[in-house]
N, C-alpha and C. Protein backbone atom coordinates (compact mmCIF):
# COMPACT_ATOMS: atom_id res chain seq x y z
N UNK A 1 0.84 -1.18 0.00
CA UNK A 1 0.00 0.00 0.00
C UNK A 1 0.89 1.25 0.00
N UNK A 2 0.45 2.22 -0.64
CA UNK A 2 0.92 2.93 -0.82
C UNK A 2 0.39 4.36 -0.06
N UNK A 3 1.44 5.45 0.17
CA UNK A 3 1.23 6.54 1.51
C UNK A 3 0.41 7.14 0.15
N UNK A 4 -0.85 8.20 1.25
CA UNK A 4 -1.85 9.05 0.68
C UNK A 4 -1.17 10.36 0.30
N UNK A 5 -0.12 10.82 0.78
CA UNK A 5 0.60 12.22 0.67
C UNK A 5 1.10 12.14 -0.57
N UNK A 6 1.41 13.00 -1.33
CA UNK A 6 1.64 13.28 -2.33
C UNK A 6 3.35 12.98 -2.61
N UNK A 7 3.74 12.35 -3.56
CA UNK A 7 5.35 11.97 -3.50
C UNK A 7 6.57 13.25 -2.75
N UNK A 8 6.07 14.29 -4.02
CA UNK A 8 6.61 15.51 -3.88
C UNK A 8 6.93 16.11 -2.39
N UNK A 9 5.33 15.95 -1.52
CA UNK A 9 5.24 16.44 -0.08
C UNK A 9 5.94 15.54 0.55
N UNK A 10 6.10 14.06 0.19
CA UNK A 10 6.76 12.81 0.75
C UNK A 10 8.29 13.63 1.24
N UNK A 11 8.46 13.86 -0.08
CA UNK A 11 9.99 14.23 -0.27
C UNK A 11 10.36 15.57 0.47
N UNK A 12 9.53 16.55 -0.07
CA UNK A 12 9.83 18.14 1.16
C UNK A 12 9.95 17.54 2.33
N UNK A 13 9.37 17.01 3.12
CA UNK A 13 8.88 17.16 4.67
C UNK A 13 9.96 15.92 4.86
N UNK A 14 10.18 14.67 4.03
CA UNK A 14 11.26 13.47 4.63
C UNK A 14 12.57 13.34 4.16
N UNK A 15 11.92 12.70 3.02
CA UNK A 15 13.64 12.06 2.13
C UNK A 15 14.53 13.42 1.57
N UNK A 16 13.92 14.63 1.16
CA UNK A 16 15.21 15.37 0.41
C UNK A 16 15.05 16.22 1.60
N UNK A 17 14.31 16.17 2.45
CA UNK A 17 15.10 17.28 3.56
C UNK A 17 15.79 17.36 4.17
N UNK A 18 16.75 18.08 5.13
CA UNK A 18 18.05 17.79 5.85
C UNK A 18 18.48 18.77 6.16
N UNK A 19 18.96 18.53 7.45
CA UNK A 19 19.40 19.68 8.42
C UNK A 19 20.68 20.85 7.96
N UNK A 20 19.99 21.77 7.31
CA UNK A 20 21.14 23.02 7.00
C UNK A 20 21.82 23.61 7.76
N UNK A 21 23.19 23.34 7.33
CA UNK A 21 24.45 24.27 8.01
C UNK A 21 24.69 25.54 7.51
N UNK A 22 23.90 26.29 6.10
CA UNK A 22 24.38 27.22 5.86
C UNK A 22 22.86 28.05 5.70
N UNK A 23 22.89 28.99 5.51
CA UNK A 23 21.60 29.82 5.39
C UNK A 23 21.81 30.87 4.00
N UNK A 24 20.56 31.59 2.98
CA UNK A 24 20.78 32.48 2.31
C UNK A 24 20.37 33.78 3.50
N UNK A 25 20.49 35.17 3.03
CA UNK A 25 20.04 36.70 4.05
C UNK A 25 18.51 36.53 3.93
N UNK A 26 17.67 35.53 2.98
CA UNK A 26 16.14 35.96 2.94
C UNK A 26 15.97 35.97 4.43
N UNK A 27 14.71 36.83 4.78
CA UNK A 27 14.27 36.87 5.65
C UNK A 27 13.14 36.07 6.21
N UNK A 28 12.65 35.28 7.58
CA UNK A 28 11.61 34.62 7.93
C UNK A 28 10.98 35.75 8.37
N UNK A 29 9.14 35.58 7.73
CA UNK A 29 8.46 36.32 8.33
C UNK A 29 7.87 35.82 9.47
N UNK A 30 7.66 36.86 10.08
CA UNK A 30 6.48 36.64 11.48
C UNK A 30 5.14 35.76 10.83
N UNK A 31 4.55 36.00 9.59
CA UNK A 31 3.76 35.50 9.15
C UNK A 31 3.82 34.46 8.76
N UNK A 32 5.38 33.59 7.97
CA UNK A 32 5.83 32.00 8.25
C UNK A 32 5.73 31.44 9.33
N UNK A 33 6.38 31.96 10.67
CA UNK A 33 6.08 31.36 11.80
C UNK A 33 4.74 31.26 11.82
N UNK A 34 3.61 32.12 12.31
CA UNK A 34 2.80 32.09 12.40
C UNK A 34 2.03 31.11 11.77
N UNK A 35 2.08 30.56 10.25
CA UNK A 35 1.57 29.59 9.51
C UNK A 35 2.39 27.96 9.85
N UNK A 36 3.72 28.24 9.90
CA UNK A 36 4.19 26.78 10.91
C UNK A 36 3.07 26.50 11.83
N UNK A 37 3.18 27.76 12.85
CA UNK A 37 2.50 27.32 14.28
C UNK A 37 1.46 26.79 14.10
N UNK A 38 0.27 27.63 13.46
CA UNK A 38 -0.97 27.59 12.85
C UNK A 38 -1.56 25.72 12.30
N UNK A 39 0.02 25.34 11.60
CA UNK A 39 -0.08 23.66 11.13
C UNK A 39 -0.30 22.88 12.45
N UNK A 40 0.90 23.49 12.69
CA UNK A 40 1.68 21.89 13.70
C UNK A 40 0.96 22.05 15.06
N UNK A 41 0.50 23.24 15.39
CA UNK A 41 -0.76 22.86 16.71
C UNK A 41 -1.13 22.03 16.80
N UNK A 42 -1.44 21.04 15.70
CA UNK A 42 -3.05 19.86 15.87
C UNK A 42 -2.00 18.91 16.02
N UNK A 43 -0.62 18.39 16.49
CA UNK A 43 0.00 17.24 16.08
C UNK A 43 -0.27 16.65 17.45
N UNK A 44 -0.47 15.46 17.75
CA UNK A 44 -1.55 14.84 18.90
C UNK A 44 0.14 14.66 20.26
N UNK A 45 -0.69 15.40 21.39
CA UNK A 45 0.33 14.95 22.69
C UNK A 45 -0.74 14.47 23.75
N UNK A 46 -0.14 13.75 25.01
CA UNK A 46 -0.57 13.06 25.83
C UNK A 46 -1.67 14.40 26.18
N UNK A 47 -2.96 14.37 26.60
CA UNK A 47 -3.82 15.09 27.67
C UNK A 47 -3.76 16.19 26.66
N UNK A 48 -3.47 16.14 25.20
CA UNK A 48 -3.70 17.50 25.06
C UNK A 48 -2.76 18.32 25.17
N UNK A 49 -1.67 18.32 26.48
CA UNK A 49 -0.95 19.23 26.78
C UNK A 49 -0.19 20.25 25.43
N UNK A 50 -0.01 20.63 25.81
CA UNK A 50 0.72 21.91 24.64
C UNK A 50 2.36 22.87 25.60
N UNK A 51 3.06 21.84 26.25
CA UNK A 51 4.20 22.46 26.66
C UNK A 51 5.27 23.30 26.15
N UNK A 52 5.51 23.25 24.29
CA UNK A 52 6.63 23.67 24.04
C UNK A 52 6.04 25.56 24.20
N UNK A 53 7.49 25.86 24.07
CA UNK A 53 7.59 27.34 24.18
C UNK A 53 8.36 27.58 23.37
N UNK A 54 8.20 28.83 22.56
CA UNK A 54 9.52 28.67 21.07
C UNK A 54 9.99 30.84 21.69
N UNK A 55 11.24 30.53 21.62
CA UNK A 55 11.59 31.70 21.96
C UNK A 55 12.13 32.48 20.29
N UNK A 56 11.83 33.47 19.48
CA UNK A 56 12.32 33.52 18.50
C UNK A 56 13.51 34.70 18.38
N UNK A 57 14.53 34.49 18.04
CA UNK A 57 16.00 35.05 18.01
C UNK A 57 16.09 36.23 17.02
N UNK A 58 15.60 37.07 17.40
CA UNK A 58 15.70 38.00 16.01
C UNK A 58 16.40 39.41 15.92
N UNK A 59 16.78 39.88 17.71
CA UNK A 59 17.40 41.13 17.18
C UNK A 59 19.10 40.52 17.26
N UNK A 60 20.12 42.11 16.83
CA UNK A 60 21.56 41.18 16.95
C UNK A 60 21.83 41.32 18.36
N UNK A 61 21.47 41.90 19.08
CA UNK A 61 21.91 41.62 20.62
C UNK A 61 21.26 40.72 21.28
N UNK A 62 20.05 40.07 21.02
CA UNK A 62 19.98 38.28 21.11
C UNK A 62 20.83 37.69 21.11
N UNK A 63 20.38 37.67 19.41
CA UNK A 63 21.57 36.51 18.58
C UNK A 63 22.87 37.09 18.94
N UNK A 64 23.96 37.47 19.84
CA UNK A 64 25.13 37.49 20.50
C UNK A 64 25.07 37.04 21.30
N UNK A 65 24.37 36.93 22.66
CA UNK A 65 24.01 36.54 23.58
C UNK A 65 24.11 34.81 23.63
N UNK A 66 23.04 35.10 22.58
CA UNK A 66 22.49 33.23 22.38
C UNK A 66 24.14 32.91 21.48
N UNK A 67 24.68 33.34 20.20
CA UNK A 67 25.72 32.17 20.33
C UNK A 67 26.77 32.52 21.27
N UNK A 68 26.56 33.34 22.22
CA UNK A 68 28.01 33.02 23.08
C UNK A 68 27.16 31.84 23.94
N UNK A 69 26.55 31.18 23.57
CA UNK A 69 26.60 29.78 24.55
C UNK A 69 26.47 28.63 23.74
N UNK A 70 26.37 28.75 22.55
CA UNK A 70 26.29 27.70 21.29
C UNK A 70 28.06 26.88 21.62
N UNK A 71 28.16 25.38 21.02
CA UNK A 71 28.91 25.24 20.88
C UNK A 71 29.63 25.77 19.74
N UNK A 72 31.23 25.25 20.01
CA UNK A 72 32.24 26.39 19.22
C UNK A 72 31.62 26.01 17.67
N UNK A 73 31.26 24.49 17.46
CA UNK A 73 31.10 24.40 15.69
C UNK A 73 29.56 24.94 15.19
N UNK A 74 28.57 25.02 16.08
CA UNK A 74 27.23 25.78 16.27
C UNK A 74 27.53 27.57 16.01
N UNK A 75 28.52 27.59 16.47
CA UNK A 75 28.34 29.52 16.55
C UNK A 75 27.90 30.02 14.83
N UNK A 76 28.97 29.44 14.19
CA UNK A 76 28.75 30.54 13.12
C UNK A 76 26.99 30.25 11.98
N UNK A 77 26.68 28.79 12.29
CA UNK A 77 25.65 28.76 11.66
C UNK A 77 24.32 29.33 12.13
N UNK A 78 24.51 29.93 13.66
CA UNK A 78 23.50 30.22 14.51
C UNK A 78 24.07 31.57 14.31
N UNK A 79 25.24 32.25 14.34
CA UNK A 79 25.18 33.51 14.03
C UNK A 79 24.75 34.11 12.42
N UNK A 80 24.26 33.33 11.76
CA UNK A 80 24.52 33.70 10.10
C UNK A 80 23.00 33.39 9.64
N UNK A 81 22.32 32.52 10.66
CA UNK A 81 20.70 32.23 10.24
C UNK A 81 19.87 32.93 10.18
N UNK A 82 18.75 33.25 9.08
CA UNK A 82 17.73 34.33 9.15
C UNK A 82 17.12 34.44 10.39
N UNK A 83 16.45 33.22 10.79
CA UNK A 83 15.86 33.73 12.26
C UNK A 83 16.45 32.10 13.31
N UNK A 84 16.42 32.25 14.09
CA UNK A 84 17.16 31.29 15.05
C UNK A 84 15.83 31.16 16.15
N UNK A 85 15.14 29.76 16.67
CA UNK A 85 14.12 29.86 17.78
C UNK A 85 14.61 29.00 18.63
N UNK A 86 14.68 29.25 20.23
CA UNK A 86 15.26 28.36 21.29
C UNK A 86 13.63 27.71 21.45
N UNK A 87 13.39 26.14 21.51
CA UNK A 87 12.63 25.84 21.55
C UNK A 87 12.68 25.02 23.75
N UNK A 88 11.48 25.07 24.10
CA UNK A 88 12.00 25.26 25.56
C UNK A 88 10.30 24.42 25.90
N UNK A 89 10.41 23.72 26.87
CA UNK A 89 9.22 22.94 27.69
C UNK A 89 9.15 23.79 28.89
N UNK A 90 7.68 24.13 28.67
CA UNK A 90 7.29 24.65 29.89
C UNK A 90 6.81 23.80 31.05
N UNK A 91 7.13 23.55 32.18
CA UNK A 91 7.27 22.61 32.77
C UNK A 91 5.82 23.18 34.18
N UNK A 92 5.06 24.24 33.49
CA UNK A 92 3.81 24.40 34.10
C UNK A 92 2.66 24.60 33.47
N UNK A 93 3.07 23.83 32.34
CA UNK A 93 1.99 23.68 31.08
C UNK A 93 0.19 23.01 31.90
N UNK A 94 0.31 22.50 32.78
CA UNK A 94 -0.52 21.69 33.33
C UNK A 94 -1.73 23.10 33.55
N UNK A 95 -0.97 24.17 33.79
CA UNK A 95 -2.09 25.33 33.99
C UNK A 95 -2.95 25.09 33.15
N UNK A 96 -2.85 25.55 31.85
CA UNK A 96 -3.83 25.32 30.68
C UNK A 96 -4.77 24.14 30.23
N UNK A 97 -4.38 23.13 31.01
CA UNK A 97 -5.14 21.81 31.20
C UNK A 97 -6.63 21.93 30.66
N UNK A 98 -7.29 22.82 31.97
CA UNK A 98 -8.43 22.94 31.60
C UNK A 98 -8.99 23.67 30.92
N UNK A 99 -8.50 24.43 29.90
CA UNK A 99 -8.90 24.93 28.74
C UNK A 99 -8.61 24.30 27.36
N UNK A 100 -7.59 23.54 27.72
CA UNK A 100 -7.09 22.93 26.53
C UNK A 100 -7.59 21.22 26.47
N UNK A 101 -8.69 20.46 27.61
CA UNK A 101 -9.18 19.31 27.91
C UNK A 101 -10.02 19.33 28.60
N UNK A 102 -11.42 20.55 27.99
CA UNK A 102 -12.48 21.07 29.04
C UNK A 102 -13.61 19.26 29.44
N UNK A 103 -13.16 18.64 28.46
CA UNK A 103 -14.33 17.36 29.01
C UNK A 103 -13.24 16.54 29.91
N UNK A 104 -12.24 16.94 30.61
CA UNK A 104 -11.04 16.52 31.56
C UNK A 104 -10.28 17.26 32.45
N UNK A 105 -11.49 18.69 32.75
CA UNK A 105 -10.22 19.59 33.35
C UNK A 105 -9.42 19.45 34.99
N UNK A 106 -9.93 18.05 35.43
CA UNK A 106 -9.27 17.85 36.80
C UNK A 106 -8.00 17.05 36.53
N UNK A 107 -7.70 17.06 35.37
CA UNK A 107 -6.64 16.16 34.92
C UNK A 107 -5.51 16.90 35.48
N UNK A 108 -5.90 18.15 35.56
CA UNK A 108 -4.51 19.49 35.95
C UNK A 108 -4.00 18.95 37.15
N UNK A 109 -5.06 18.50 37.95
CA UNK A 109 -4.72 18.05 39.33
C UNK A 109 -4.33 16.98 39.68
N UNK A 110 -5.34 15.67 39.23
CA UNK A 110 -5.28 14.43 39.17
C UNK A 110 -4.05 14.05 38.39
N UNK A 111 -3.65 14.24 37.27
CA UNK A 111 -1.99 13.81 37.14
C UNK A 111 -0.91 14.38 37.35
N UNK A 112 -1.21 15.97 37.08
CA UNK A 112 0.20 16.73 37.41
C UNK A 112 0.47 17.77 38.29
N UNK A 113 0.01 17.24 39.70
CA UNK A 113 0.52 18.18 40.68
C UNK A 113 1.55 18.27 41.71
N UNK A 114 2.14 16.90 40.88
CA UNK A 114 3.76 16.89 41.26
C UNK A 114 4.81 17.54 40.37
N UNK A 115 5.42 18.58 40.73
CA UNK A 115 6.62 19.31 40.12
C UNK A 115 7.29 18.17 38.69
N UNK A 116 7.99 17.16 39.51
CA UNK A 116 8.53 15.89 38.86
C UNK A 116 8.20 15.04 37.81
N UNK A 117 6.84 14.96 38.23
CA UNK A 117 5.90 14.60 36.94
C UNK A 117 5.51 15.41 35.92
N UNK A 118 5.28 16.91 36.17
CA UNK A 118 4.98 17.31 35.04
C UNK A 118 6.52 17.71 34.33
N UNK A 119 7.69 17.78 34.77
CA UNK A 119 8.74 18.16 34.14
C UNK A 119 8.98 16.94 33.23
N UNK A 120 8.59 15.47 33.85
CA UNK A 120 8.74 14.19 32.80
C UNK A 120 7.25 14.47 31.43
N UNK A 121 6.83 14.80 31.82
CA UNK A 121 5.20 14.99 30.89
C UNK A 121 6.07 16.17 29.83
N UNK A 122 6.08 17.09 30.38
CA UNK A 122 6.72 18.26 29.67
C UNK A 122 7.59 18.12 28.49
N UNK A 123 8.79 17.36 29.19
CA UNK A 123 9.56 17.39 28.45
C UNK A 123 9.76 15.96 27.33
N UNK A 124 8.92 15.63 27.22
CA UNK A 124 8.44 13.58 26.53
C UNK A 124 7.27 14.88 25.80
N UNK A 125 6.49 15.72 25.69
CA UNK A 125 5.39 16.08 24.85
C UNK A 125 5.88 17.39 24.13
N UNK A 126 6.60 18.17 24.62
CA UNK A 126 7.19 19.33 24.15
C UNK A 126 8.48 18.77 22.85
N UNK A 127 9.12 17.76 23.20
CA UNK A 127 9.90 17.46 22.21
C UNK A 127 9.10 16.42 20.68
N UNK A 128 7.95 15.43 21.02
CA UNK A 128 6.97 15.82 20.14
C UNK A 128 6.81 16.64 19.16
N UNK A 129 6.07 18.07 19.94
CA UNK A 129 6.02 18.83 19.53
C UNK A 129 7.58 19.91 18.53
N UNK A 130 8.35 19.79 19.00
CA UNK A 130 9.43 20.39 19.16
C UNK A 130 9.98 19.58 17.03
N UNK A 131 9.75 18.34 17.25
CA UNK A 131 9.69 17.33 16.04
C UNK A 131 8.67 17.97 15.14
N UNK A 132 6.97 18.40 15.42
CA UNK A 132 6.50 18.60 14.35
C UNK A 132 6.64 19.74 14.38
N UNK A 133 7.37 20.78 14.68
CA UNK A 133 7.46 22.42 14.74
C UNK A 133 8.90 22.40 13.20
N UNK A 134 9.76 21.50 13.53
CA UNK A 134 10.94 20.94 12.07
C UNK A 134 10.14 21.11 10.99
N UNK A 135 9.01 19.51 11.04
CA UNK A 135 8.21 19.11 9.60
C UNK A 135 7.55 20.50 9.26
N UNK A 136 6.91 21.18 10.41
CA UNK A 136 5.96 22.55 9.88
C UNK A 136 7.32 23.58 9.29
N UNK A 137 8.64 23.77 9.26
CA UNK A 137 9.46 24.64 8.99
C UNK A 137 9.61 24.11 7.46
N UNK A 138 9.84 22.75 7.52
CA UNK A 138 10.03 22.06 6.12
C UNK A 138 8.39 22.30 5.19
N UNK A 139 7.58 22.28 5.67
CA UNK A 139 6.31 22.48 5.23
C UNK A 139 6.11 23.68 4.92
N UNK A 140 6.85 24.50 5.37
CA UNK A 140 6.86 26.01 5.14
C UNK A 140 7.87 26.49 3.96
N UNK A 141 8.62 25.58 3.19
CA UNK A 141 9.30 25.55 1.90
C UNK A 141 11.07 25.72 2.75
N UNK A 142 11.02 25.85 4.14
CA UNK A 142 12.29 26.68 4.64
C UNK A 142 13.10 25.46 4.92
N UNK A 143 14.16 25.17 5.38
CA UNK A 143 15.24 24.14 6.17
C UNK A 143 15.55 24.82 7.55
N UNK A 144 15.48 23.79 8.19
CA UNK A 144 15.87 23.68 9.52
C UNK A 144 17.24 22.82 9.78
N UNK A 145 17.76 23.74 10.69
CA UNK A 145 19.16 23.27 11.21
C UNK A 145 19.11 22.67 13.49
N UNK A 146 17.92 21.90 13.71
CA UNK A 146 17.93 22.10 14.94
C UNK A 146 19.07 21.39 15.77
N UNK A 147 19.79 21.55 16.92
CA UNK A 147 21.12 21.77 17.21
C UNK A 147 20.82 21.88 19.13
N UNK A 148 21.75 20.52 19.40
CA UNK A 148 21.60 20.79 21.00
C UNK A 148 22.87 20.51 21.72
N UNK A 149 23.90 21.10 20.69
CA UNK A 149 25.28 21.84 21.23
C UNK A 149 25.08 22.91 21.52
N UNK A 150 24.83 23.30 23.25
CA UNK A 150 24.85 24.38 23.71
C UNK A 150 24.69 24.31 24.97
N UNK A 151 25.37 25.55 25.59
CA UNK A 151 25.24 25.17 27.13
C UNK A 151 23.63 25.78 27.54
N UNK A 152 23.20 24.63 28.31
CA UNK A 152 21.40 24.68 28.37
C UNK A 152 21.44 25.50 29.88
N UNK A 153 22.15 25.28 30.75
CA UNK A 153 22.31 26.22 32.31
C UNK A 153 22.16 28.11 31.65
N UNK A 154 23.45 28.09 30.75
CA UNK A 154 23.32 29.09 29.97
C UNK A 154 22.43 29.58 29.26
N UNK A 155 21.90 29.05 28.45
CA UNK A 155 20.13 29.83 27.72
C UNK A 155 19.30 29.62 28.68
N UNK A 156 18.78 29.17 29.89
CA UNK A 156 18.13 29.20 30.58
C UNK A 156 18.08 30.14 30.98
N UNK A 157 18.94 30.44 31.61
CA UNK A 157 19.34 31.51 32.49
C UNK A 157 19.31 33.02 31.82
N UNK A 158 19.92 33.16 30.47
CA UNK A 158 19.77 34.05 29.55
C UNK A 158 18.67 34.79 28.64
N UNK A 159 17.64 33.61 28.83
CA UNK A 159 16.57 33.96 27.47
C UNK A 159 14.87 33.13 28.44
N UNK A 160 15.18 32.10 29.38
CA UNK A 160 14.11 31.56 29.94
C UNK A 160 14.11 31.82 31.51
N UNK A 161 13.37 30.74 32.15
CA UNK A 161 13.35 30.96 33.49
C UNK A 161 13.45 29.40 33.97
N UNK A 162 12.89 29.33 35.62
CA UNK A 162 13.75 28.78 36.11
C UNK A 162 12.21 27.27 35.99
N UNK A 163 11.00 27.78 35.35
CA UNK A 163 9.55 27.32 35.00
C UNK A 163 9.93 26.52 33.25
N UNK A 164 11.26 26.88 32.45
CA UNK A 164 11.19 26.38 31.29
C UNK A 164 12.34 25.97 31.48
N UNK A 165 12.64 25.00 30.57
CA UNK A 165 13.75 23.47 29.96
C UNK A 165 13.94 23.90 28.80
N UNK A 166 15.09 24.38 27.96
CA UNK A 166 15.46 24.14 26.83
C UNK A 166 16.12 22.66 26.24
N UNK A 167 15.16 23.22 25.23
CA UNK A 167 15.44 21.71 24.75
C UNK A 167 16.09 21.60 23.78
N UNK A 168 15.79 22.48 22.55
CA UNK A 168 17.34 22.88 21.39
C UNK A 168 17.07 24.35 21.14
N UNK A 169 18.00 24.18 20.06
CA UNK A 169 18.06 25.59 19.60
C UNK A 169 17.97 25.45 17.77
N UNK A 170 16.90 25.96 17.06
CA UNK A 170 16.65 25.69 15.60
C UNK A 170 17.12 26.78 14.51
N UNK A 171 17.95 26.94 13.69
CA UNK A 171 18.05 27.60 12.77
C UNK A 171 17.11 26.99 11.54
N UNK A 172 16.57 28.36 11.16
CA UNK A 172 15.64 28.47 9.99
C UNK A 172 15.96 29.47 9.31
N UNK A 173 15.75 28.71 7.42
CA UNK A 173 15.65 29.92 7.15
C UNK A 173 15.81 29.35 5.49
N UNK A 174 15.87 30.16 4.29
CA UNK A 174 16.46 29.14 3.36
C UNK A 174 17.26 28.82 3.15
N UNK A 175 17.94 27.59 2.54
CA UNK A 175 19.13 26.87 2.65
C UNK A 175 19.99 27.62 1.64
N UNK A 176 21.63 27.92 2.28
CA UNK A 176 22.36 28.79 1.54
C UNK A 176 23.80 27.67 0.87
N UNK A 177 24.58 28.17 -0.31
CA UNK A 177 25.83 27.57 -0.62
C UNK A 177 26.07 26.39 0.48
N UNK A 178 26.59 25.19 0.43
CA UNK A 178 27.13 24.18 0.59
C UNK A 178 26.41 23.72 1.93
N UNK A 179 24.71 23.27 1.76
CA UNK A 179 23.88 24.14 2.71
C UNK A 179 24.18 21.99 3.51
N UNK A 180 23.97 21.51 2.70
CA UNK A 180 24.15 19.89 3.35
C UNK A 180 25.25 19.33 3.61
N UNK A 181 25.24 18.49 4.75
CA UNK A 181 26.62 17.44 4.67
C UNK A 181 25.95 16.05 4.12
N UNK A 182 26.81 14.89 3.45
CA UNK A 182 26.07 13.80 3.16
C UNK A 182 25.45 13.42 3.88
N UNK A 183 24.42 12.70 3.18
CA UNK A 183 22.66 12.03 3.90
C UNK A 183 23.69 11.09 4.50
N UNK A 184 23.21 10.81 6.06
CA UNK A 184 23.90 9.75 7.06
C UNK A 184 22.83 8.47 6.47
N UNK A 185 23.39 7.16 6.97
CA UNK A 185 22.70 5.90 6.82
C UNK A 185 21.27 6.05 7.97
N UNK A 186 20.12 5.39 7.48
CA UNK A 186 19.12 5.18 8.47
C UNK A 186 18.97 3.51 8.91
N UNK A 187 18.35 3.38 9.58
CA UNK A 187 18.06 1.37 9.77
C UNK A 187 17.21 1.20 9.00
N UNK A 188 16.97 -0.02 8.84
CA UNK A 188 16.65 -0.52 7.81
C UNK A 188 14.98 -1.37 8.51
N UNK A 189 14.13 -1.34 7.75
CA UNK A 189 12.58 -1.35 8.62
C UNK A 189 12.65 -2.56 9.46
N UNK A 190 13.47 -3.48 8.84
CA UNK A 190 13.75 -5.01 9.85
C UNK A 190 14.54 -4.80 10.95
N UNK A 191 15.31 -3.54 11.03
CA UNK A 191 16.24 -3.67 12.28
C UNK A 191 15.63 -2.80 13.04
N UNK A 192 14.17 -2.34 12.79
CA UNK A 192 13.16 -1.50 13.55
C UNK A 192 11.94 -1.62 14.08
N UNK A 193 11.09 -2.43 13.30
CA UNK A 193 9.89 -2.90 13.71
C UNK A 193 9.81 -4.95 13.81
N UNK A 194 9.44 -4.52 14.99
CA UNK A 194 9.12 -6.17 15.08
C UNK A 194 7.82 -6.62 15.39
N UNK A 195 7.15 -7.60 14.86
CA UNK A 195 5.81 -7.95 14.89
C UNK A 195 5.91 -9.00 15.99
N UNK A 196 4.93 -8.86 17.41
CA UNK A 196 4.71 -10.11 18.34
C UNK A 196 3.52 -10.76 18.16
């Protein structure tokens, strides 16, 4: 059987896409993000929750800030990207519970009113999310470079609080001169799925 998506979309969003090291100067609009976000909202997490937090990198006294904590081979592609977003789990996402699972809203209470638990919930649904926020960048015609060489004590501390977890840091934008390194090997569907 064959997938319902269209080859072409097959290919944007999987097989010819790949994480860019180099960027062109176009600019990301507020209105791309906005149409990412707009997609990848509906991509299904436990309870509903909706933890990620996307911080977006756009003036240059940010983006200095943020790569003085990038690792050393991260700096220059994070300094040179149209727009750069620290993507981060909010680890008190449970607030919104009951607006976001009104036929469940004691769930806020009943599962996550331990600190511990919701930082494991958080951060297992925000990276989810964090995955279809990529496909929505690739869906958006752009390449993504997401990247978790960086000191995380450091952007915390710099750009979040002590309520959010960074989880990477994404360059977007369109792909510039010598924008790929070779496609790495994947497994192979037998050394992945097993039928019991």
């Amino acid at each position: 059987m064959s997938l319902v998506l269209d080859p072409a979309a097959q290919d944007l969003l999987f097989r010819e896409a790949r994480t860019a090291n180099t960027f062109t100067d176009e600019p990301v609009t507020e209105e791309q993000v906005q149409a990412i976000y707009d997609l990848v909202k509906y991509g299904p997490t436990a309870f509903n929750q909706t933890p990620l937090r996307v911080v977006l990198v756009r003036s240059a006294e940010a983006r200095e800030r943020l790569v003085s904590h990038m690792a050393e081979g991260n700096r220059p592609k994070t300094a040179s990207a149209p727009l750069v977003a620290i993507l981060a789990a909010d680890n008190e996402f449970h607030e919104e519970l009951p607006t976001l699972l009104p036929h469940f809203p004691q769930a806020k209470d009943t599962f996550f009113k331990e600190r511990p638990v919701r930082e494991s919930a958080a951060a297992l649904n925000a990276a989810l999310q964090a995955a279809y926020f990529i496909v929505g960048v690739r869906a958006a015609g752009l390449a993504a470079g997401p990247m978790t060489g960086f000191d995380f004590a450091g952007v915390q501390k710099e750009f979040l609080d002590d309520d959010h977890t960074p989880l990477m840091v994404v360059n977007i934008g369109k792909p510039g001169e010598d924008a790929w390194f070779p496609r790495s090997p994947r497994l192979a569907f037998d050394d992945v799925v097993t039928t019991v």
